[in-house]
N, C-alpha and C. Protein backbone atom coordinates (compact mmCIF):
# COMPACT_ATOMS: atom_id res chain seq x y z
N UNK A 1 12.78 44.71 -26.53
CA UNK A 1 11.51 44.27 -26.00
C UNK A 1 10.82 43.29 -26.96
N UNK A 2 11.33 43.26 -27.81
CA UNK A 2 10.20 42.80 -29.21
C UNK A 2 11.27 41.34 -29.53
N UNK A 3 12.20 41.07 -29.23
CA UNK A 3 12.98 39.76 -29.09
C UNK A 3 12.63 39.01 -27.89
N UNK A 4 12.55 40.03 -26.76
CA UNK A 4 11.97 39.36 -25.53
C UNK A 4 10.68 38.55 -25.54
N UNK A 5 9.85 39.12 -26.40
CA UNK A 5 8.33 39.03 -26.99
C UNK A 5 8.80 37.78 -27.17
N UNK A 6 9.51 37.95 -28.65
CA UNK A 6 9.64 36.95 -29.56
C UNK A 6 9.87 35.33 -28.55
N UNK A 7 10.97 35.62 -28.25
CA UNK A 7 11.46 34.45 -26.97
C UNK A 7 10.02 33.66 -26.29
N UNK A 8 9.83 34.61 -25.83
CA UNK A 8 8.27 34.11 -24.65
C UNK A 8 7.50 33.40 -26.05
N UNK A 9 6.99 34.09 -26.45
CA UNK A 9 5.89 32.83 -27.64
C UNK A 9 6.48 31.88 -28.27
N UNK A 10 8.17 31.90 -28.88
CA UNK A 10 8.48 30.78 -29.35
C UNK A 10 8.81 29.43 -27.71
N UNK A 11 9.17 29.87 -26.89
CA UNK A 11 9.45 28.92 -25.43
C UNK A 11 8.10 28.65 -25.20
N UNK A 12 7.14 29.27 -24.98
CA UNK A 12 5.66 29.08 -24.52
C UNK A 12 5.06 28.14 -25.50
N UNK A 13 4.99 28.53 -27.01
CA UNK A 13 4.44 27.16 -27.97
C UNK A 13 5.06 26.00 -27.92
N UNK A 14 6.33 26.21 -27.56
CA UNK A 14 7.21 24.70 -27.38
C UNK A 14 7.20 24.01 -26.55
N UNK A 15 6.70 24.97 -24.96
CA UNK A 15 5.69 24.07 -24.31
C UNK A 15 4.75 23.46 -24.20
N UNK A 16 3.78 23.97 -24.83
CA UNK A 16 2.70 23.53 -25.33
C UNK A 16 2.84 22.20 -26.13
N UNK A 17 4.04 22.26 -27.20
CA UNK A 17 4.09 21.31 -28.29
C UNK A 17 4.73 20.09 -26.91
N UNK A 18 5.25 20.34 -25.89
CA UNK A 18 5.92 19.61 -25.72
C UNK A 18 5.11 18.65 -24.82
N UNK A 19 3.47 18.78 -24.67
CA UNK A 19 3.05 18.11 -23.80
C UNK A 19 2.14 17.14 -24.14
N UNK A 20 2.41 15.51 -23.60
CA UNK A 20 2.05 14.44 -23.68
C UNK A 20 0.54 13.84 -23.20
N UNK A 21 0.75 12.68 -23.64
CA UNK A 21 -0.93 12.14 -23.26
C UNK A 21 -0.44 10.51 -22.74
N UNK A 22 -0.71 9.93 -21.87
CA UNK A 22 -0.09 8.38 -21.48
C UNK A 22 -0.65 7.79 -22.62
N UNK A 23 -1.17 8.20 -23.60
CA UNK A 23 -1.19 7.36 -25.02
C UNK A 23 0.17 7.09 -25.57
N UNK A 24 1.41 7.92 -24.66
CA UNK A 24 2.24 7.83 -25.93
C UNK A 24 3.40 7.03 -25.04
N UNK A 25 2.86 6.14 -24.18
CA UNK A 25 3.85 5.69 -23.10
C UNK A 25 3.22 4.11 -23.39
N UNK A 26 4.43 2.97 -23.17
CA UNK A 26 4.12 1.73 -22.86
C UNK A 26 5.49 1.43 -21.60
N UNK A 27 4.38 0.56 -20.61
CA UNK A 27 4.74 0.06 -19.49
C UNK A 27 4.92 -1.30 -19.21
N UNK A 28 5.54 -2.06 -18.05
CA UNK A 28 5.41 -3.61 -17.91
C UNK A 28 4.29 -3.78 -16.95
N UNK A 29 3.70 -5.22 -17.08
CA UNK A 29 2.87 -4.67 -16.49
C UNK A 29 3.51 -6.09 -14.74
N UNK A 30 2.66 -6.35 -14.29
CA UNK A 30 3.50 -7.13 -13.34
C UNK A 30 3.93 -8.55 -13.65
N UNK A 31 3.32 -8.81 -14.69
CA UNK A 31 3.93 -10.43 -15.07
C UNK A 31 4.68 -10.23 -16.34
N UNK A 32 5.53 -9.23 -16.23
CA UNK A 32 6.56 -8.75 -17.21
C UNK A 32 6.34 -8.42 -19.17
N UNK A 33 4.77 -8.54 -18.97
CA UNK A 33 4.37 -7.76 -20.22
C UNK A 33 4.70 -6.56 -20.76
N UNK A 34 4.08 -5.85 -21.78
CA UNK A 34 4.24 -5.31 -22.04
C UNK A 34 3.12 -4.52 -21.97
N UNK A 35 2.55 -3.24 -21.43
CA UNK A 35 1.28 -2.68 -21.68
C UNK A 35 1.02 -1.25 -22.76
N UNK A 36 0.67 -1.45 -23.40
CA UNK A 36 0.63 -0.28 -23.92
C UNK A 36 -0.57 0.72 -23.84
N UNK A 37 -0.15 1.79 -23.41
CA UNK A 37 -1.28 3.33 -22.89
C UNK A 37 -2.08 3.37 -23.59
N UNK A 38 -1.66 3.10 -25.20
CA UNK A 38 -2.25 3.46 -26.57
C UNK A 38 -3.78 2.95 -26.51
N UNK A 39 -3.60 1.79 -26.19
CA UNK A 39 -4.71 0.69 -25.87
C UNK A 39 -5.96 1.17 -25.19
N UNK A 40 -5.78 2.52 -24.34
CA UNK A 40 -6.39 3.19 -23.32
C UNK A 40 -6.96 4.59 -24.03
N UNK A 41 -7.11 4.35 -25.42
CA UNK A 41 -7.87 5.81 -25.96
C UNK A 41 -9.33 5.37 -25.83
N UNK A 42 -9.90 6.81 -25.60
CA UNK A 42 -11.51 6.97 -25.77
C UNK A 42 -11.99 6.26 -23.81
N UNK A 43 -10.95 6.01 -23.18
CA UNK A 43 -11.25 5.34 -21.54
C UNK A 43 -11.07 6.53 -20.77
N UNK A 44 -11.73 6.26 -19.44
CA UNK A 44 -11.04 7.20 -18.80
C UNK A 44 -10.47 6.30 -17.44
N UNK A 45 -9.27 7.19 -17.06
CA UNK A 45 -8.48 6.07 -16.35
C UNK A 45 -7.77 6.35 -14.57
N UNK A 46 -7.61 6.02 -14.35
CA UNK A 46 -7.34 5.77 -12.76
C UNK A 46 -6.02 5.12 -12.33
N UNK A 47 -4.93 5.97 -12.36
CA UNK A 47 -3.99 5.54 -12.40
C UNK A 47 -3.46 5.86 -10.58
N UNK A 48 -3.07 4.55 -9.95
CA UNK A 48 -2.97 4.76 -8.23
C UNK A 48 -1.27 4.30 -8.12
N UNK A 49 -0.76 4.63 -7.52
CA UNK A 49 0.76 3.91 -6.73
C UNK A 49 0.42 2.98 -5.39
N UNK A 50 0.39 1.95 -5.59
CA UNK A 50 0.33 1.09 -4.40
C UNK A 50 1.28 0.44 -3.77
N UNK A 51 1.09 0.10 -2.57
CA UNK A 51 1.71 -0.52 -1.84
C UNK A 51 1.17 -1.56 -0.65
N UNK A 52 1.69 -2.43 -0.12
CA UNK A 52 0.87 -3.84 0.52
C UNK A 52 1.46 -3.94 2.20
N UNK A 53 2.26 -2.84 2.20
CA UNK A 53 2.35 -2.39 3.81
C UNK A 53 2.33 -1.01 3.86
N UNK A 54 1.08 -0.44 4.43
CA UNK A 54 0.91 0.91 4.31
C UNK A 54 -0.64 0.91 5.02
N UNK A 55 -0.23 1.87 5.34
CA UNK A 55 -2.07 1.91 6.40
C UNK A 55 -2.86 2.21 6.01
N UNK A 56 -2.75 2.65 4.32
CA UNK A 56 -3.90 2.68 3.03
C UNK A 56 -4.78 1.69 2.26
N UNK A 57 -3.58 0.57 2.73
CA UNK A 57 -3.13 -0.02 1.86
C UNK A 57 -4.72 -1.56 1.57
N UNK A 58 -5.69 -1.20 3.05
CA UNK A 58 -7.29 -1.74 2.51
C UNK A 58 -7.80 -1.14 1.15
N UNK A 59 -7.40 0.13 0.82
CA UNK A 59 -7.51 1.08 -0.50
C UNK A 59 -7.77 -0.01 -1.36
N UNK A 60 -7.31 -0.55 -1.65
CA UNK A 60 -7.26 -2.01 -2.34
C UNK A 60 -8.65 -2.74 -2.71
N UNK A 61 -9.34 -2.97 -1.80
CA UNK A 61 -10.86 -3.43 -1.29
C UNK A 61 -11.70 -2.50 -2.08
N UNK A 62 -11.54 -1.18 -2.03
CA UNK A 62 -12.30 0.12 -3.11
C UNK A 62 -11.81 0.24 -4.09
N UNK A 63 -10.77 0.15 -4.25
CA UNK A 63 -10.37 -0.18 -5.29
C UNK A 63 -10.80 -1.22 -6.37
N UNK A 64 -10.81 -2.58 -5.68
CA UNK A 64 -11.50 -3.16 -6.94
C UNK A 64 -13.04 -3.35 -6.83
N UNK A 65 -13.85 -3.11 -5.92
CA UNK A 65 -15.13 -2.80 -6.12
C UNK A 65 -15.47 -1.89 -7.14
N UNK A 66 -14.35 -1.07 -7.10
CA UNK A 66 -15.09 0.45 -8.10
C UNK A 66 -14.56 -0.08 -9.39
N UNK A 67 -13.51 -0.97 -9.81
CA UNK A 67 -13.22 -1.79 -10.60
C UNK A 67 -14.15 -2.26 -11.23
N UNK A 68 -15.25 -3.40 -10.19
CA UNK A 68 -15.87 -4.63 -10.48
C UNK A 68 -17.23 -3.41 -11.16
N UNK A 69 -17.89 -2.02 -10.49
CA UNK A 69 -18.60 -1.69 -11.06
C UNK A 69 -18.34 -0.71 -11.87
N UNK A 70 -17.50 -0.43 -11.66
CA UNK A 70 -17.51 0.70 -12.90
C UNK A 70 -16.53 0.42 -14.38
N UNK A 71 -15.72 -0.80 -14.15
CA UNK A 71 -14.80 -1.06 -15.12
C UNK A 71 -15.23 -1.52 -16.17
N UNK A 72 -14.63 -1.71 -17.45
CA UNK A 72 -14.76 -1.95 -18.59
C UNK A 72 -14.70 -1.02 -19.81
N UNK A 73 -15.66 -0.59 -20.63
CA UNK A 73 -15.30 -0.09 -22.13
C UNK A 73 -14.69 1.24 -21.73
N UNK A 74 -15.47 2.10 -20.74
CA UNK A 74 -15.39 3.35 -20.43
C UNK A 74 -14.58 3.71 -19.52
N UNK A 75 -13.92 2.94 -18.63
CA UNK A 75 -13.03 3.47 -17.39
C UNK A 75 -12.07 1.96 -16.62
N UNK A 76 -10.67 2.24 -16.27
CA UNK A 76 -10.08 1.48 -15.80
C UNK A 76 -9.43 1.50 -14.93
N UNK A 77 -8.61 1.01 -14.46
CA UNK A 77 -8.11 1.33 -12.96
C UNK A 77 -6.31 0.75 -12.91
N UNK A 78 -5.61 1.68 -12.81
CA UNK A 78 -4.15 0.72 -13.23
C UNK A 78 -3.34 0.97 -11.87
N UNK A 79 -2.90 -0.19 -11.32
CA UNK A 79 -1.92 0.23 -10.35
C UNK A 79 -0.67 -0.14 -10.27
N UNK A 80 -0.11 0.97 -10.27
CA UNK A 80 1.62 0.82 -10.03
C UNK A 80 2.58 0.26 -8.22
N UNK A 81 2.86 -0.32 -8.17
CA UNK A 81 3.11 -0.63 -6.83
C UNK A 81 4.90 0.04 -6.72
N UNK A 82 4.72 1.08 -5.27
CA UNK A 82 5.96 1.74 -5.86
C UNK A 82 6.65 1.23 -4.08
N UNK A 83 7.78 1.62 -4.24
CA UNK A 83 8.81 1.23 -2.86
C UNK A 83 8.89 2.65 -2.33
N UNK A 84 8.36 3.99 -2.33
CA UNK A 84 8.61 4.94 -2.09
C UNK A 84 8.41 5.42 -0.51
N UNK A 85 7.98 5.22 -0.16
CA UNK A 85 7.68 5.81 0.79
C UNK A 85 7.86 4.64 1.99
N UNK A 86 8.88 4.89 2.99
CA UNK A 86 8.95 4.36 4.13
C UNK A 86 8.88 2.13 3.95
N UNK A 87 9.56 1.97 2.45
CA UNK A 87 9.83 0.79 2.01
C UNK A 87 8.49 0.01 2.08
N UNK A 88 7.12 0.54 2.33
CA UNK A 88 5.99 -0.42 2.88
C UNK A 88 5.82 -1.28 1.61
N UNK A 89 6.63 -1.34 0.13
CA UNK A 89 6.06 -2.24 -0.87
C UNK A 89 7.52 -2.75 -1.31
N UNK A 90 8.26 -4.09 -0.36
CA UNK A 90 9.50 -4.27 -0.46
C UNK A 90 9.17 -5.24 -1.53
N UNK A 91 7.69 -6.51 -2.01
CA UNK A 91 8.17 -7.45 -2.19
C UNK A 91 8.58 -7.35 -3.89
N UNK A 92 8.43 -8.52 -4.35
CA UNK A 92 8.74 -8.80 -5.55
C UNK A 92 7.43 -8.54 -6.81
N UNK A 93 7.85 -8.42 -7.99
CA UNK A 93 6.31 -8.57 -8.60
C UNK A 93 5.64 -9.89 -8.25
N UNK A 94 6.13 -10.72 -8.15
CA UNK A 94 4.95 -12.21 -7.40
C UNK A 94 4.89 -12.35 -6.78
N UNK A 95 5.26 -11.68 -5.94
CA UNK A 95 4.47 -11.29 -4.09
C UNK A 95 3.74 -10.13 -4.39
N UNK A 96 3.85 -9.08 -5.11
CA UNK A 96 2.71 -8.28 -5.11
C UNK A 96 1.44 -8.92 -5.37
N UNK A 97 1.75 -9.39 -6.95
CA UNK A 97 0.49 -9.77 -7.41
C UNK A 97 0.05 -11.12 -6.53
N UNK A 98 0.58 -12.04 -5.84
CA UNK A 98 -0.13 -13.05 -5.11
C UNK A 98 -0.59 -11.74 -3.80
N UNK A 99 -0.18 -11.30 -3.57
CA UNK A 99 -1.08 -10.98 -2.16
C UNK A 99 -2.11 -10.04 -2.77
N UNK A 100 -1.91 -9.23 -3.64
CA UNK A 100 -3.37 -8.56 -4.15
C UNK A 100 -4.51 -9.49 -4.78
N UNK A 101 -4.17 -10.48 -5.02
CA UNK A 101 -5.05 -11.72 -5.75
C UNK A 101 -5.51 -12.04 -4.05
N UNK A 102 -4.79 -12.44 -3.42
CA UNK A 102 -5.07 -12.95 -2.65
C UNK A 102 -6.23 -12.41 -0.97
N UNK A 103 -5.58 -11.02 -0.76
CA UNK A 103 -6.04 -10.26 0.22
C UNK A 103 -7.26 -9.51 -0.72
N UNK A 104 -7.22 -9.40 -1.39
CA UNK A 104 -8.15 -8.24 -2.09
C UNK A 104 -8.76 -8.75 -3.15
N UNK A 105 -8.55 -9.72 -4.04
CA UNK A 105 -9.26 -10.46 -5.20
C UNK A 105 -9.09 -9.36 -6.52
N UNK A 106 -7.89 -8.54 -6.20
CA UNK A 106 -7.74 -7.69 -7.50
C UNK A 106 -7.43 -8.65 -8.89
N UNK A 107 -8.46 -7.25 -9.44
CA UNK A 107 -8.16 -7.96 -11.31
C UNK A 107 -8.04 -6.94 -12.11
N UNK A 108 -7.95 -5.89 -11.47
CA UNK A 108 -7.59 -4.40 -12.59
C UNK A 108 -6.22 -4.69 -12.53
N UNK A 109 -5.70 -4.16 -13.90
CA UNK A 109 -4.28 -4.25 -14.23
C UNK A 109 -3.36 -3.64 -13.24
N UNK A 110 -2.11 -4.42 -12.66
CA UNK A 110 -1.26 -4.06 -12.07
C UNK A 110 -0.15 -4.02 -12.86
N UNK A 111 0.81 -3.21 -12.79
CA UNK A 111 2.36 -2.53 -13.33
C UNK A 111 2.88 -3.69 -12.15
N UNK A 112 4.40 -3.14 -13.20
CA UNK A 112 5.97 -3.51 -12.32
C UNK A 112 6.03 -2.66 -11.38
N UNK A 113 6.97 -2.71 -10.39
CA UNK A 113 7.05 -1.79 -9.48
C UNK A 113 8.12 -1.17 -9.66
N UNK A 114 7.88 0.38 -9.56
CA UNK A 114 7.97 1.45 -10.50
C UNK A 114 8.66 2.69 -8.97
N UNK A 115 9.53 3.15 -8.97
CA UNK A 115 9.58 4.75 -8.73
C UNK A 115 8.67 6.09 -8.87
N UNK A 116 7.81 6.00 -7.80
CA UNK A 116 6.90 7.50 -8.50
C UNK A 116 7.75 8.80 -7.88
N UNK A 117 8.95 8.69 -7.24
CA UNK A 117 9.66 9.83 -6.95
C UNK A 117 11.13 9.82 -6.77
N UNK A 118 11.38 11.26 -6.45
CA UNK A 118 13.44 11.50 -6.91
C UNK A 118 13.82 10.89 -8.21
N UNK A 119 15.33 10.51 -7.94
CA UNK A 119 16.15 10.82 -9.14
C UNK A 119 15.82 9.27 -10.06
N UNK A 120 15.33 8.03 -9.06
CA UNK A 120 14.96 7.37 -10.64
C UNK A 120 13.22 7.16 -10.37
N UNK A 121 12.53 8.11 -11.39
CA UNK A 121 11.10 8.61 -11.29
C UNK A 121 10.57 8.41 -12.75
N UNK A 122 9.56 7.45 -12.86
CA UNK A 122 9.51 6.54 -14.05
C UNK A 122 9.08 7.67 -14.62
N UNK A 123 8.86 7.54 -16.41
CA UNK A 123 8.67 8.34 -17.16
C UNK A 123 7.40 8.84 -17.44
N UNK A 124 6.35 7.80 -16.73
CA UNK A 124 4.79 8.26 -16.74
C UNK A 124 4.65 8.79 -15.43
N UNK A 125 5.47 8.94 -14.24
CA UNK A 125 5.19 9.52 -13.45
C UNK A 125 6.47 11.14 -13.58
N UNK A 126 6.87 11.38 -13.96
CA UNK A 126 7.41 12.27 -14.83
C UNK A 126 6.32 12.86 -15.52
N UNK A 127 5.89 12.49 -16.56
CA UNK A 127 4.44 13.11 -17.11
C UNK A 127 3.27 13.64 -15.95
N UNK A 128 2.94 12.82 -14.92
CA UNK A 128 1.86 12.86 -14.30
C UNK A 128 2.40 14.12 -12.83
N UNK A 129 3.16 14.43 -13.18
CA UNK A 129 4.26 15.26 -11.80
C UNK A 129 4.53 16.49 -12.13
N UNK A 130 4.69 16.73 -13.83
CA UNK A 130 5.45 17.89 -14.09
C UNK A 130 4.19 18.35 -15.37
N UNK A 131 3.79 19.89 -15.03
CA UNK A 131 3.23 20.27 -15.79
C UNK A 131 3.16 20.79 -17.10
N UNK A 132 4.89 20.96 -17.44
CA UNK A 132 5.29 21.31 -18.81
C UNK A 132 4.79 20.13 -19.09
N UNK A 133 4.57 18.84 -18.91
CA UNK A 133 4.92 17.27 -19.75
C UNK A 133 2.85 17.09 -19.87
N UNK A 134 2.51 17.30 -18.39
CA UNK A 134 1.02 16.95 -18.56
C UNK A 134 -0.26 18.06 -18.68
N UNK A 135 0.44 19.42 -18.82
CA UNK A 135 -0.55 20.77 -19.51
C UNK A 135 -1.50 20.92 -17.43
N UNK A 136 -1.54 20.30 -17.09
CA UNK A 136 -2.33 20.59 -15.69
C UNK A 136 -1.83 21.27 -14.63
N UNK A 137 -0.72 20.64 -14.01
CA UNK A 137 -0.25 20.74 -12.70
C UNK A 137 0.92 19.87 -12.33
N UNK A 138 1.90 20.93 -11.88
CA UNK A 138 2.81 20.42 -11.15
C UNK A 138 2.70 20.18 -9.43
N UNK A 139 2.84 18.45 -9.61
CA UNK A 139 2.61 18.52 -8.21
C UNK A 139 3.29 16.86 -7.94
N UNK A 140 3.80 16.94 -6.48
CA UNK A 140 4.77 15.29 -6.08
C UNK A 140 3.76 14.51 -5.56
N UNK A 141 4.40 13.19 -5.46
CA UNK A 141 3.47 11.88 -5.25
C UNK A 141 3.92 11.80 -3.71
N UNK A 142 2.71 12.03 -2.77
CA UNK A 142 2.52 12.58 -1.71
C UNK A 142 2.63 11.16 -0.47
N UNK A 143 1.96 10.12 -1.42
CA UNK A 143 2.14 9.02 -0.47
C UNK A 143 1.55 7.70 -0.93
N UNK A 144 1.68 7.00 -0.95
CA UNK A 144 1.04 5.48 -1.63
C UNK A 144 -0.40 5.70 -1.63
N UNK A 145 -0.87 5.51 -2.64
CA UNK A 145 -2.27 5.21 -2.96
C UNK A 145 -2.86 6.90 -3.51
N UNK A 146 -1.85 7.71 -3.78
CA UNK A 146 -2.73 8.78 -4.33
C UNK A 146 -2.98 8.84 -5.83
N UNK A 147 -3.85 9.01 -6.19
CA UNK A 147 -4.70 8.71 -7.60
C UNK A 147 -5.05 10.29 -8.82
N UNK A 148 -4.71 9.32 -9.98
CA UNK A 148 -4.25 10.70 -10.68
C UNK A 148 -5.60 10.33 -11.62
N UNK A 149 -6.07 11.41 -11.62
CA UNK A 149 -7.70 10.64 -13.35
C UNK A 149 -7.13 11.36 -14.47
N UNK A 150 -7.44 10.72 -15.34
CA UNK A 150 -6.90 10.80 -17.01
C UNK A 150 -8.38 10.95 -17.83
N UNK A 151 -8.61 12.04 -18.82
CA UNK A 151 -9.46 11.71 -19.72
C UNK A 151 -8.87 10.92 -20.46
N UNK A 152 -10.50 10.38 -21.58
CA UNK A 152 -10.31 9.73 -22.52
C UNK A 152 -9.36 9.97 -23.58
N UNK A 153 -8.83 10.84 -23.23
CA UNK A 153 -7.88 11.51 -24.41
C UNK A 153 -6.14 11.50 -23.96
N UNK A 154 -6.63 10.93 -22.36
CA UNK A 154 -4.96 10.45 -22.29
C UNK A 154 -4.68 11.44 -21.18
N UNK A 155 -5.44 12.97 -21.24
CA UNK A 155 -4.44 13.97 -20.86
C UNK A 155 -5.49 14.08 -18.99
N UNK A 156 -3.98 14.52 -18.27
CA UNK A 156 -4.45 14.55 -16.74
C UNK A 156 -5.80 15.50 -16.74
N UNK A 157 -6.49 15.08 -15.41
CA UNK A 157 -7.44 16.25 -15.27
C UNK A 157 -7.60 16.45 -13.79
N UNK A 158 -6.87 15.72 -12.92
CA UNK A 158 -7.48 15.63 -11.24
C UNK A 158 -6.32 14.93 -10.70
N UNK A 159 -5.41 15.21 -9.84
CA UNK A 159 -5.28 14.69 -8.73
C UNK A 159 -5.76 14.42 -7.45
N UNK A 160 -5.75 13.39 -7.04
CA UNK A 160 -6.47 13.07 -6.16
C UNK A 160 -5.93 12.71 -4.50
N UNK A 161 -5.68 13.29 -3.20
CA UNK A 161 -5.06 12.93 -2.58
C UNK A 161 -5.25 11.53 -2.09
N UNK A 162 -4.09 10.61 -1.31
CA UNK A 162 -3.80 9.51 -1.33
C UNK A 162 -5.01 9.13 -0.21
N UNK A 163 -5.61 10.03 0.85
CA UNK A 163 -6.49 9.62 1.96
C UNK A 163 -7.44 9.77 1.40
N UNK A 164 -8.04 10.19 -0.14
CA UNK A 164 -9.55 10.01 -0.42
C UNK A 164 -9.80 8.43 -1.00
N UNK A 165 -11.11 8.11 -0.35
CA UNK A 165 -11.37 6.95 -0.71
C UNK A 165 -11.94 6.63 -2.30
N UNK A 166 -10.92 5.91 -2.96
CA UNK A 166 -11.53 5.60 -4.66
C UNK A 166 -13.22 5.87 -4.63
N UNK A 167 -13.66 5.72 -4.24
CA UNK A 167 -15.23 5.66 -4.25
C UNK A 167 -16.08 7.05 -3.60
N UNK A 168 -14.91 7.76 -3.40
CA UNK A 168 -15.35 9.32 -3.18
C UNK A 168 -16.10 10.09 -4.68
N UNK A 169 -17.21 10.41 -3.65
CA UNK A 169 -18.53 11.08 -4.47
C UNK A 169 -17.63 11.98 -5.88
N UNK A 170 -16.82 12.77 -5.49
CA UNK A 170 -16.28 13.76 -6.71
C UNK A 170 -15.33 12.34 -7.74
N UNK A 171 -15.24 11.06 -7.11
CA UNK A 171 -14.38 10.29 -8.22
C UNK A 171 -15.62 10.06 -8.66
N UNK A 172 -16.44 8.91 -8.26
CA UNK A 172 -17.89 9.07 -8.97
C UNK A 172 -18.26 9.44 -10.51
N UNK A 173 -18.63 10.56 -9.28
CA UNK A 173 -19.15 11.86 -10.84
C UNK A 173 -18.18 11.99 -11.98
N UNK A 174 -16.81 12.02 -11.68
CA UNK A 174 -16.27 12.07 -12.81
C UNK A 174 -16.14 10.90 -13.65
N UNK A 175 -16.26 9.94 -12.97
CA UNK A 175 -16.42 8.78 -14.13
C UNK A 175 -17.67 8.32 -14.62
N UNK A 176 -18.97 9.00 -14.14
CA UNK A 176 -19.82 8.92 -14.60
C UNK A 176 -20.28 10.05 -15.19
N UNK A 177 -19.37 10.59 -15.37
CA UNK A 177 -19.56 12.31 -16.39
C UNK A 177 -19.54 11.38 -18.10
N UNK A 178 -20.17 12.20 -18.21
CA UNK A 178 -20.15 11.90 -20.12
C UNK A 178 -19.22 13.15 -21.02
């Protein structure tokens, strides 16, 4: 019984040890940069999977409004554009980014387009999916445009389903929480 013990607290702290903050992740971003998470301490952040055929996909429009007012020192907005679901985000990174420039006047940082699910499932959505990696909740990326919030400290605190609108009262408050 007392090895069994032993087992459980040494596996249980190693979970613990084993869990991340998107501080410790760098990404491309869509014009083949390099972004680094690190960059994103002391923010709090808004990380969405998008896509540009999808019946969400006006999300976009609230999206960067809540951008235009709420963005800068304290909070940001990053979107990954993924092919997951029912192919609605076939094009290229310069068809993404021209039609989000274009349909929507986005200027919050956009990613490469990325896998948020199955067997090739990028490594920050790996973190943001599996709760050994992000200390919160295990849970799958349900459908384009669902939104994950990050404290300032990197680590998850909210998923958000893909039909709430960015500008929903409980996103709000949390980014105007101190």
């Amino acid at each position: 019984m007392k090895l069994l013990l032993a087992i459980y607290i040494a596996l249980g702290s190693t979970l613990l040890t084993a869990q991340k903050s998107i501080h410790e992740f760098t990404v491309t971003d869509i014009y083949g940069e390099d972004f680094n998470m690190a960059d994103l301490k002391g923010k709090k952040v808004m990380i969405v999977n998008t896509a540009s055929r999808c019946g969400l996909t006006p999300q976009y429009k609230d999206l960067q409004a809540l951008y235009e007012e709420k963005g800068g020192d304290n909070f940001i907005i990053i979107g990954f554009p993924a092919n997951n679901f029912m192919k609605q985000e076939p094009g290229t990174e310069e068809e993404i980014a021209a039609f989000c420039e274009k349909n929507y006047g986005v200027t919050f940082p956009m990613m490469s387009k990325i896998s948020v699910k199955g067997n090739d499932m990028h490594p920050l959505y790996q973190f943001l999916t599996q709760k050994a990696l992000n200390g919160f909740s295990d849970n799958d990326v349900s459908w384009n445009f669902q939104k994950y919030l990050i404290d300032e400290n990197g680590k998850l605190v909210e998923v958000i389903s893909p039909r709430t609108s960015p500008t929903d009262k409980k996103i709000l408050d949390w980014i105007d929480r101190k």
